[in-house]
Structures are given as structure tokens and as C-alpha cells.
N, C-alpha and C. Protein backbone atom coordinates (compact mmCIF):
# COMPACT_ATOMS: atom_id res chain seq x y z
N UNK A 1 -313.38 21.62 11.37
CA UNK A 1 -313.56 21.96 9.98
C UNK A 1 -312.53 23.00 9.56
N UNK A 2 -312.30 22.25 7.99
CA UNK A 2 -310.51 23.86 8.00
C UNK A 2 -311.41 24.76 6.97
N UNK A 3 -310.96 26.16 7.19
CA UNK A 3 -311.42 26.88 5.98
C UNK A 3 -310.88 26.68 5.19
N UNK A 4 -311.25 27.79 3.72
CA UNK A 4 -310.75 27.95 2.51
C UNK A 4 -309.13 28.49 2.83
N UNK A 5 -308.84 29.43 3.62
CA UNK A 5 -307.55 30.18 4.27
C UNK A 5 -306.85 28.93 4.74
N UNK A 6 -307.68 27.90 5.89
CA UNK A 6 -306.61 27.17 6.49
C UNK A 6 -306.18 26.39 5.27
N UNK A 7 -306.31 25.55 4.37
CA UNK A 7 -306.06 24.92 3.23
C UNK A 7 -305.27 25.44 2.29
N UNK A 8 -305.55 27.82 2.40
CA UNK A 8 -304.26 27.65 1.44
C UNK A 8 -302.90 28.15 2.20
N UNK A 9 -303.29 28.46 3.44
CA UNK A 9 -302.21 28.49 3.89
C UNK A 9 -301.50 27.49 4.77
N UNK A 10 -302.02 26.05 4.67
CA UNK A 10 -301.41 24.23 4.32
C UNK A 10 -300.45 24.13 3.05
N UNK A 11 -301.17 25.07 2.34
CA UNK A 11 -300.48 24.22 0.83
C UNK A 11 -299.57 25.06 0.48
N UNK A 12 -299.12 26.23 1.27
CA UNK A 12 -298.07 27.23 1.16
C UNK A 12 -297.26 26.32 1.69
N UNK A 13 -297.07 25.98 3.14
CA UNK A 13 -295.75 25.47 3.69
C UNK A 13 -294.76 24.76 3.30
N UNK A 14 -295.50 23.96 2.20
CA UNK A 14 -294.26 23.37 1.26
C UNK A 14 -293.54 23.90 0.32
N UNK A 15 -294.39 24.91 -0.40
CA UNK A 15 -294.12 25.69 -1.21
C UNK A 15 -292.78 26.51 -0.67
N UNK A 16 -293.00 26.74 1.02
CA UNK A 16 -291.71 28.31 1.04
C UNK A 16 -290.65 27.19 0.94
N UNK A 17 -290.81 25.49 2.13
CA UNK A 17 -289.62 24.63 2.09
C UNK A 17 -289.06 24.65 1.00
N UNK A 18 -289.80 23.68 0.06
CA UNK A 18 -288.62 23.83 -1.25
C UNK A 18 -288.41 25.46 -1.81
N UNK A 19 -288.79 26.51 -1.76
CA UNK A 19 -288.19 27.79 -2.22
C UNK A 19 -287.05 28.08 -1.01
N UNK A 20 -287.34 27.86 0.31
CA UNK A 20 -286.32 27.96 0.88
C UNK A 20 -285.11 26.63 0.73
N UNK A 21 -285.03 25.54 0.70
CA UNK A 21 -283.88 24.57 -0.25
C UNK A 21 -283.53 25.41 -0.77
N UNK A 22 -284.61 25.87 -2.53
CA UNK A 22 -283.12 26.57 -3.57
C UNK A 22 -282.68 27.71 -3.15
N UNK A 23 -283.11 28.64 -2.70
CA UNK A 23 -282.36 29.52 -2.12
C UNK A 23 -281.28 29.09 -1.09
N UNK A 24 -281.02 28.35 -0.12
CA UNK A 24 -280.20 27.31 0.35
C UNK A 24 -278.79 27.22 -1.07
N UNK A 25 -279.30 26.82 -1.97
CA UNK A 25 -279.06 25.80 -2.87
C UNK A 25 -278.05 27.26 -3.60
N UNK A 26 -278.53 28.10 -4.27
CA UNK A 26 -278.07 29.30 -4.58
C UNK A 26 -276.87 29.87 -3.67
N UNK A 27 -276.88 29.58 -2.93
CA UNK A 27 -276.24 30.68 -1.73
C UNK A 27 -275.06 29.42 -1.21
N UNK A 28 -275.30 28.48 -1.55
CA UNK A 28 -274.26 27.15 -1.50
C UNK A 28 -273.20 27.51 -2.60
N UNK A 29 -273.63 27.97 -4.01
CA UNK A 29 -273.46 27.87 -5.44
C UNK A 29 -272.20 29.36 -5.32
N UNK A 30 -273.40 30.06 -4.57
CA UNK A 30 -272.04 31.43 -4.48
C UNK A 30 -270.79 31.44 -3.74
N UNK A 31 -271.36 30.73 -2.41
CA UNK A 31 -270.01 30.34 -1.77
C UNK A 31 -268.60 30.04 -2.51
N UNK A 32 -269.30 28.75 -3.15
CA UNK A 32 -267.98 28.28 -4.35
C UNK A 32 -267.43 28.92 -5.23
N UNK A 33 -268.32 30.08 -5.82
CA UNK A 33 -267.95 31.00 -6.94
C UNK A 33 -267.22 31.99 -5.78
N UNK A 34 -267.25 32.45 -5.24
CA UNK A 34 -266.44 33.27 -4.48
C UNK A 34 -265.39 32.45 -3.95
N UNK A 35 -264.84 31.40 -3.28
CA UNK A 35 -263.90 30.56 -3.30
C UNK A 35 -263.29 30.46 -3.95
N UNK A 36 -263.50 30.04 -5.71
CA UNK A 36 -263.11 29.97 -6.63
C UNK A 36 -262.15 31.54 -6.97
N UNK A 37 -263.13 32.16 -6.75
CA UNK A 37 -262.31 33.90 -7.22
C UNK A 37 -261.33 34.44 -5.99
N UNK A 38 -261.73 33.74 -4.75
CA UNK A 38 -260.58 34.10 -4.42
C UNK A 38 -259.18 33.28 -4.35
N UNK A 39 -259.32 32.01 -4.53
CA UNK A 39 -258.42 31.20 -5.17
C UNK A 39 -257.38 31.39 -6.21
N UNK A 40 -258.40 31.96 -7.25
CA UNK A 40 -257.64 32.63 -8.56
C UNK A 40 -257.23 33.48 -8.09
N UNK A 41 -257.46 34.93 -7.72
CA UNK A 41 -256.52 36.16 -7.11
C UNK A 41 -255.27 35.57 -6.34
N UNK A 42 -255.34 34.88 -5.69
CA UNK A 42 -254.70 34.40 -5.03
C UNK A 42 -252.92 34.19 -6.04
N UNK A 43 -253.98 33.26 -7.06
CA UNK A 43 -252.98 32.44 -8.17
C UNK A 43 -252.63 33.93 -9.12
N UNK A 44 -253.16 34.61 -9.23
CA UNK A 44 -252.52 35.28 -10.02
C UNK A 44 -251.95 36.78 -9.36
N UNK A 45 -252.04 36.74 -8.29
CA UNK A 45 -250.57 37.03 -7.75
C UNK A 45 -249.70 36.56 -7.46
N UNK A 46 -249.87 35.36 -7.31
CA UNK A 46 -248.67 34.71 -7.45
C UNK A 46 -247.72 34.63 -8.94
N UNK A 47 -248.47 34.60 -10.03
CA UNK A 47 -248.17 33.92 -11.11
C UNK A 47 -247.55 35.78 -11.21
N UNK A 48 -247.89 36.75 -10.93
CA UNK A 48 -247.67 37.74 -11.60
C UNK A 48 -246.16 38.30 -10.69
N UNK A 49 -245.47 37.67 -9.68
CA UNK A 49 -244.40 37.87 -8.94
C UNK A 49 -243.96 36.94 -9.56
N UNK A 50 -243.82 35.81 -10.30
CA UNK A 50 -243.29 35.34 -11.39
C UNK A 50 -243.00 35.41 -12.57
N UNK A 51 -243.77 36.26 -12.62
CA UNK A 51 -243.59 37.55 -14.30
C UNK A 51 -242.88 38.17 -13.49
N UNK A 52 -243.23 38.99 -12.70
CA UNK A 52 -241.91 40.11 -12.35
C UNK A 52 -240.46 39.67 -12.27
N UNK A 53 -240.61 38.13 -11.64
CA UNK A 53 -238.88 37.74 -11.50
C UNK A 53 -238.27 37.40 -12.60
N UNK A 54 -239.06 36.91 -13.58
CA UNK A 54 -238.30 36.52 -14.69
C UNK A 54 -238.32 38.01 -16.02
N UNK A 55 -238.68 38.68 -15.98
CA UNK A 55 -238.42 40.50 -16.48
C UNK A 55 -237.34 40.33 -15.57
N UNK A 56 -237.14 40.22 -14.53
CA UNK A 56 -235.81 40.45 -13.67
C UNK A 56 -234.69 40.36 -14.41
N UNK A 57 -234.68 38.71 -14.40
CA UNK A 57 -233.90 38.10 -15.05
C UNK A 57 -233.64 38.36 -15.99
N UNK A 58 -234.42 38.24 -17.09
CA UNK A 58 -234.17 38.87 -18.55
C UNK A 58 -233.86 40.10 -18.76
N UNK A 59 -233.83 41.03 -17.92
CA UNK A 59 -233.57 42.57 -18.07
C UNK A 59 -232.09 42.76 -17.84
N UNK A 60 -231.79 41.28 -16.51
CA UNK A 60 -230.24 41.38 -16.05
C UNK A 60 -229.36 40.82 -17.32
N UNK A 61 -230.27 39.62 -17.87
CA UNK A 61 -229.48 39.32 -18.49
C UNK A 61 -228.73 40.18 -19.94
N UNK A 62 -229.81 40.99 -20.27
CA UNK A 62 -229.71 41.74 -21.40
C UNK A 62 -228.58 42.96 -21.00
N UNK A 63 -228.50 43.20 -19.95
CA UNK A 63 -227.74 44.51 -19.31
C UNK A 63 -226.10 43.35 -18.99
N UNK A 64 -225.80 42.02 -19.32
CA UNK A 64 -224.77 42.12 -18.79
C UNK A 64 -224.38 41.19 -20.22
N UNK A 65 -225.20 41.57 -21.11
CA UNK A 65 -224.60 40.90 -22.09
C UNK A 65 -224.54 39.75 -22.21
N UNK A 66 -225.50 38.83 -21.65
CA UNK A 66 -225.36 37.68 -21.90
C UNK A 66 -226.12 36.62 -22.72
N UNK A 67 -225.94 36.78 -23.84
CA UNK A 67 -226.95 36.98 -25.21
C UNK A 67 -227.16 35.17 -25.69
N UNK A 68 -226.47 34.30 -24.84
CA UNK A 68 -226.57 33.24 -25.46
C UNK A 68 -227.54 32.71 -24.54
N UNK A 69 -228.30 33.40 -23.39
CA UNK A 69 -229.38 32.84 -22.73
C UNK A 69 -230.88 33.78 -22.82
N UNK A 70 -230.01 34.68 -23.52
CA UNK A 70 -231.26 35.66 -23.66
C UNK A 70 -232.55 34.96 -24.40
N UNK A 71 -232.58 34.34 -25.57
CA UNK A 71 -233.84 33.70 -25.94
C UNK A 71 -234.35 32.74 -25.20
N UNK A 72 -233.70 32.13 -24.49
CA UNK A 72 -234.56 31.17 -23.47
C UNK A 72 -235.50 32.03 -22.21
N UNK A 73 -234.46 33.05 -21.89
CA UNK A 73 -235.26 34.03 -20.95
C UNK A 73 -236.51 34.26 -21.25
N UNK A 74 -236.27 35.50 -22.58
CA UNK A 74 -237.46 35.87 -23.66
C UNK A 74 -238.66 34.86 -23.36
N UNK A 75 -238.08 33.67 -23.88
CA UNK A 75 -239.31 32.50 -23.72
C UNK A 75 -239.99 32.19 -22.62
N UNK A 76 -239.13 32.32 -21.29
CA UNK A 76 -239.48 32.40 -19.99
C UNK A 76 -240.78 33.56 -19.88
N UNK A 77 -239.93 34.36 -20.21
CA UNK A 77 -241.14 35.89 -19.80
C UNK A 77 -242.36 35.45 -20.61
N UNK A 78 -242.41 35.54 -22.45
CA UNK A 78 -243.65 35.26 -22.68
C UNK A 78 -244.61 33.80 -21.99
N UNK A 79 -243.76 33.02 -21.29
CA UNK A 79 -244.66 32.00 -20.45
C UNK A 79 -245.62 32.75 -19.88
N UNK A 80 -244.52 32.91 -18.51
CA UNK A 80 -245.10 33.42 -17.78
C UNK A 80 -246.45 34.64 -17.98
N UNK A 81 -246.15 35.33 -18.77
CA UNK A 81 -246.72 36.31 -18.88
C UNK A 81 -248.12 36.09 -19.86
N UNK A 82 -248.20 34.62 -20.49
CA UNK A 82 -249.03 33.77 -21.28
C UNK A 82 -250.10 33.08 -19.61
N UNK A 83 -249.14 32.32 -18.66
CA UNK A 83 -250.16 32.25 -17.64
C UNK A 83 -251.00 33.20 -17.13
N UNK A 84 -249.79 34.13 -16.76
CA UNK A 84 -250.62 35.46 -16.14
C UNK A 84 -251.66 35.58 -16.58
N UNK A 85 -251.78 36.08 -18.14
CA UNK A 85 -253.06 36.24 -18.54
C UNK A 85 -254.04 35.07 -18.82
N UNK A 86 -253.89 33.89 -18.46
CA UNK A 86 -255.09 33.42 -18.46
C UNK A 86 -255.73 32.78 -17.18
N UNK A 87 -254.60 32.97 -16.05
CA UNK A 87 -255.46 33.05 -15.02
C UNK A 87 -256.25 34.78 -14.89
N UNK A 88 -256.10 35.25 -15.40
CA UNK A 88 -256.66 36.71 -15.16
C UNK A 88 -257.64 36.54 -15.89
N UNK A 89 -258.10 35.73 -17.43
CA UNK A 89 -259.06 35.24 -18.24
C UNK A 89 -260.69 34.48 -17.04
N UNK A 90 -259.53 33.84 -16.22
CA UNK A 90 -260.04 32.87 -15.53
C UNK A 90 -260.90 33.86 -14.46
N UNK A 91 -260.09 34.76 -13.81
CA UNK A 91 -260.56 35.43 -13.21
C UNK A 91 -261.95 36.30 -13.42
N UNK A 92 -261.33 36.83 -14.28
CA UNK A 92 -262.57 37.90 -14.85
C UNK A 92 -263.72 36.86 -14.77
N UNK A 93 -263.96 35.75 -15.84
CA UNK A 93 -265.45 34.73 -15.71
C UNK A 93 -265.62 34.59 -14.61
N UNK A 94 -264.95 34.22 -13.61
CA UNK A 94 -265.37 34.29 -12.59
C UNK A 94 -266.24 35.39 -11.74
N UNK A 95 -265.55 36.51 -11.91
CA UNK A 95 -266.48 37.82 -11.63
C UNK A 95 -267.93 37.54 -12.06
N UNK A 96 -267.63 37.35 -13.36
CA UNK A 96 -268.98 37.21 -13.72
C UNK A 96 -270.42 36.31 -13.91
N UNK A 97 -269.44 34.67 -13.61
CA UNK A 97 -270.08 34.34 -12.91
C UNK A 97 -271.03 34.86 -11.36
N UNK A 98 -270.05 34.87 -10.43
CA UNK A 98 -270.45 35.33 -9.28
C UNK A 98 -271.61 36.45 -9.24
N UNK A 99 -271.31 37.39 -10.24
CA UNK A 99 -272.48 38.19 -10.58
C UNK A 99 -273.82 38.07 -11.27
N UNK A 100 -273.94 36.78 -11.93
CA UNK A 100 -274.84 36.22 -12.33
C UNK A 100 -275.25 35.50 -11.22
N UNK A 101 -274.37 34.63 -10.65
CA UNK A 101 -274.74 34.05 -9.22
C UNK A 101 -276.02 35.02 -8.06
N UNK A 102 -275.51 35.85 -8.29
CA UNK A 102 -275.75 37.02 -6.84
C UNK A 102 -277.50 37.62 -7.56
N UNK A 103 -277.43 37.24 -9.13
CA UNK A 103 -278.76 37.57 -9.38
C UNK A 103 -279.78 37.06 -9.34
N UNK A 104 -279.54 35.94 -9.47
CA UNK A 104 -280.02 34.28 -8.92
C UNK A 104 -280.34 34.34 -7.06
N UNK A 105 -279.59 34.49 -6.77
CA UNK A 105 -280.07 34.30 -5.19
C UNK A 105 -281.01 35.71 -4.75
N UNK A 106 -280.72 36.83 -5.49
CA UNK A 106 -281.19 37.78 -5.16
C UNK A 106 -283.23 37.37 -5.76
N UNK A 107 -283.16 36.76 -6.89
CA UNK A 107 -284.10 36.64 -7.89
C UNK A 107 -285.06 35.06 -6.58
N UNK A 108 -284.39 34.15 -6.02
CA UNK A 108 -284.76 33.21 -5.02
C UNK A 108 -285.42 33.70 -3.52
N UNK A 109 -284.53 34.93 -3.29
CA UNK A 109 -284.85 35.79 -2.40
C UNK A 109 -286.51 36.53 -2.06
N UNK A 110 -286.20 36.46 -3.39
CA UNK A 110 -287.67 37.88 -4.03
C UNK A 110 -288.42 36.77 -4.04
N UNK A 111 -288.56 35.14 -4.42
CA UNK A 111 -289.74 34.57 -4.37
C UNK A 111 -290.26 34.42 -3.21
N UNK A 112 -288.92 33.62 -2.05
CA UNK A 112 -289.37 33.42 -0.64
C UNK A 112 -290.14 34.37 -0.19
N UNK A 113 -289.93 36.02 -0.44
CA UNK A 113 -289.89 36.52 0.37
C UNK A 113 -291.86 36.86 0.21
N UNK A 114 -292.01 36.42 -1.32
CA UNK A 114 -293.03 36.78 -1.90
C UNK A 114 -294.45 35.31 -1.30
N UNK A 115 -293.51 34.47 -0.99
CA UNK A 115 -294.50 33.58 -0.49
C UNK A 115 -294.80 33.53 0.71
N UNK A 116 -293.90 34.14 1.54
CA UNK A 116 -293.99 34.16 3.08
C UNK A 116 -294.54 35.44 3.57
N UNK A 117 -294.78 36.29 2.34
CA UNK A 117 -295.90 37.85 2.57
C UNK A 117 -296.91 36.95 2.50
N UNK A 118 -297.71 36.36 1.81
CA UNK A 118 -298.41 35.71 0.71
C UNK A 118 -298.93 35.06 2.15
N UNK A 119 -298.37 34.17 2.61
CA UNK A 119 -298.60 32.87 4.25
C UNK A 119 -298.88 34.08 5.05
N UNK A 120 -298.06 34.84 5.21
CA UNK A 120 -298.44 35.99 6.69
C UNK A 120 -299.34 36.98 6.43
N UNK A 121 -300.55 37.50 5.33
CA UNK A 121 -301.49 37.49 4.62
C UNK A 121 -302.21 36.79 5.16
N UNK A 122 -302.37 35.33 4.95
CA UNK A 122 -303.58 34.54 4.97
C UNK A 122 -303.95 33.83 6.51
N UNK A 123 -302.84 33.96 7.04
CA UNK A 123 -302.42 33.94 8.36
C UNK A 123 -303.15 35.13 9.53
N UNK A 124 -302.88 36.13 8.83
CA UNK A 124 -303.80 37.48 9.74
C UNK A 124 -305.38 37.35 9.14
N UNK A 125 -305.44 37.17 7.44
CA UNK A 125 -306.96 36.86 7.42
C UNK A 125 -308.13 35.83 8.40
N UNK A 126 -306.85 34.85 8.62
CA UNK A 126 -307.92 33.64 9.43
C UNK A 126 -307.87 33.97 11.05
N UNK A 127 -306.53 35.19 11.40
CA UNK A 127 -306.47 35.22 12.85
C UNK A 127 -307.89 36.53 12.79
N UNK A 128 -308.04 37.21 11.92
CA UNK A 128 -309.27 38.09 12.00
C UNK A 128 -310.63 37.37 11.61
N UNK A 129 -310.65 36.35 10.79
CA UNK A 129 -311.99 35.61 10.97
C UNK A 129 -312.37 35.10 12.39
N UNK A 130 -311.00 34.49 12.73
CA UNK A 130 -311.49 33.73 14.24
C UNK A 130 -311.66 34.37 14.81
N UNK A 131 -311.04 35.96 15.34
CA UNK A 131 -311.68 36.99 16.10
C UNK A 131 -313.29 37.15 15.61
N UNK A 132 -313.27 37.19 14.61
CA UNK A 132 -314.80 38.06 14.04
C UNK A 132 -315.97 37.23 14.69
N UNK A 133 -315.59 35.78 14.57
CA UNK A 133 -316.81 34.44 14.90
C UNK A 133 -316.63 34.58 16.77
N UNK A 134 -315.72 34.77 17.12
CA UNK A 134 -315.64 34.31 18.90
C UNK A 134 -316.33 36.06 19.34
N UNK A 135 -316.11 37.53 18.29
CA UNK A 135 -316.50 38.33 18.90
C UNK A 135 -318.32 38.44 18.76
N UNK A 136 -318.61 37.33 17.35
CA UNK A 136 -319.97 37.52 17.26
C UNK A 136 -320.64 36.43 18.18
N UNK A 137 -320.21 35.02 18.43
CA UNK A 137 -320.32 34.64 19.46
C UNK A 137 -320.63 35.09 20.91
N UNK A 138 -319.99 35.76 21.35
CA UNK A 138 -319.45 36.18 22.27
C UNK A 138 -320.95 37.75 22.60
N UNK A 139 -321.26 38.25 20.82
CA UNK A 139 -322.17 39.57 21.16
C UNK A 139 -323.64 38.70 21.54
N UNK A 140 -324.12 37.08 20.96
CA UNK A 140 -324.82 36.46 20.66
C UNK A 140 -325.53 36.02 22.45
N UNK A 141 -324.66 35.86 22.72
CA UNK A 141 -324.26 35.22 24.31
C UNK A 141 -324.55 36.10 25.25
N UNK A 142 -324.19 37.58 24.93
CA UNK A 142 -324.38 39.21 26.17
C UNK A 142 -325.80 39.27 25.71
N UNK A 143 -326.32 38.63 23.98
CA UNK A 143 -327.62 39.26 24.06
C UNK A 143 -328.88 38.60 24.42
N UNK A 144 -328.47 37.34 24.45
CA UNK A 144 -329.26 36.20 25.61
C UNK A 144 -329.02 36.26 26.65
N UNK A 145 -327.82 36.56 27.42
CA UNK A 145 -327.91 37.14 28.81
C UNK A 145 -329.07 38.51 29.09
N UNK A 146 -328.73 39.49 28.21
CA UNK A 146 -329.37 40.38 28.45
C UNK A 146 -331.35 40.24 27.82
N UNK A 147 -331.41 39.43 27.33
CA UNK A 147 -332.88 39.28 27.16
C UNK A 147 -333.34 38.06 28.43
N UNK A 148 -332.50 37.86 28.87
CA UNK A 148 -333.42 36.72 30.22
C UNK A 148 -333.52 37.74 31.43
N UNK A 149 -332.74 38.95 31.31
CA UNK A 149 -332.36 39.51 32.22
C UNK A 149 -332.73 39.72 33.34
């Protein structure tokens, strides 16, 4: 016969599985958002040693007088310096993704952790019932021994 305890702590075990999945599932989600951000850093140091070379360029070119390539330069730099900033656009959401991410798993965290108090709870209640019945058993048994005595 199951108790009231064994039944709800049956109908927990599924409960932590799928809370443990999305938390799984969360912590999959951050991986990628952190991949992602470090991907971009990645790209926009790169992209930003490409701003620096072409300021190079355009700085040389302006210092040696050579004025009939200078607006194409110009145009070069504001490229570049048009990527730069939107992988750095890119970047930043990303931060903040990831930080929304991290509140989410933290927020998945707090349920598991809240259902598996919750199971290990109901778990010591039924390991102290079954003590309580085998110790009253058990006093039931010394006191029929001791009345045949």
C-alpha cells in the first residue's frame, strides 16, 4: 500500500526530469550566446586592425600629398570604421543577451532546486514514518514478550 507521501513524492520525479531538460535546455542556449560573443570579439578585433591600417594609409597618404587618392581612402576609413561599429552594435546585444540568458538559467536553477528540497522533504517525512511504524511495531512486540514473560 503507497502513502499519501509515496504518491507525492512519485509525481515529483517527473516534475524535476522535465525541470531538469529546461535547465539542460537554458544552459545549451548560453553556451551559444557566449560562442556567439566570443566570435564577435574576435571579429571586431579584427575589423578594428583594419580601421587602424587604413587611418594608416590615409594619414600616409595625406602627409605625402597624394590628394588624388585621398577620397577613396577617406571612403575606405569611414567603411571600415562603419563595420567596426556595427560589429561592436552586434556585440554589445550580445552582452545582453547573454545576461538575460544567465537570468533564465539562474531563474531554472531556483526551480530545480526548489523541487528537489520539496522530494528530499517528503522523502525524510516517509523515511521517519517508516521508522515511527517498525519502532511502534517493534515497542508492540517487547510488550507481548514482556507480558508472557
Amino acid at each position: 500500500m503507497m502513502s499519501d507521501l509515496e504518491r507525492k513524492a512519485n509525481k515529483l520525479k517527473p516534475l524535476i526530469k522535465i525541470q531538469s531538460s529546461k535547465l539542460e535546455q537554458e544552459h545549451k542556449a548560453l553556451s551559444l550566446i557566449t560562442v556567439l560573443k566570443q566570435e564577435l570579439s574576435q571579429k571586431l578585433a579584427d575589423q578594428q586592425q583594419v580601421y587602424m591600417k587604413s587611418l594608416d594609409i590615409n594619414n600616409e597618404a595625406r602627409s605625402t600629398c597624394q590628394t588624388g587618392q585621398l577620397a577613396s581612402y577617406e571612403i575606405g576609413v569611414e567603411s571600415a570604421k562603419h563595420k567596426w561599429f556595427k560589429i561592436y552594435e552586434k556585440l554589445v546585444q550580445a552582452q545582453k543577451l547573454e545576461k538575460e540568458q544567465m537570468a533564465k538559467l539562474a531563474e531554472e536553477q531556483k526551480k530545480l532546486k526548489a523541487l528537489e528540497n520539496l522530494k528530499n522533504k517528503i522523502t525524510d517525512d516517509i523515511n521517519m514514518m517508516k521508522n515511527r511504524r517498525e519502532q511502534k511495531s517493534q515497542d508492540e512486540l517487547a510488550s507481548r514478550r514482556f507480558q508472557r514473560g
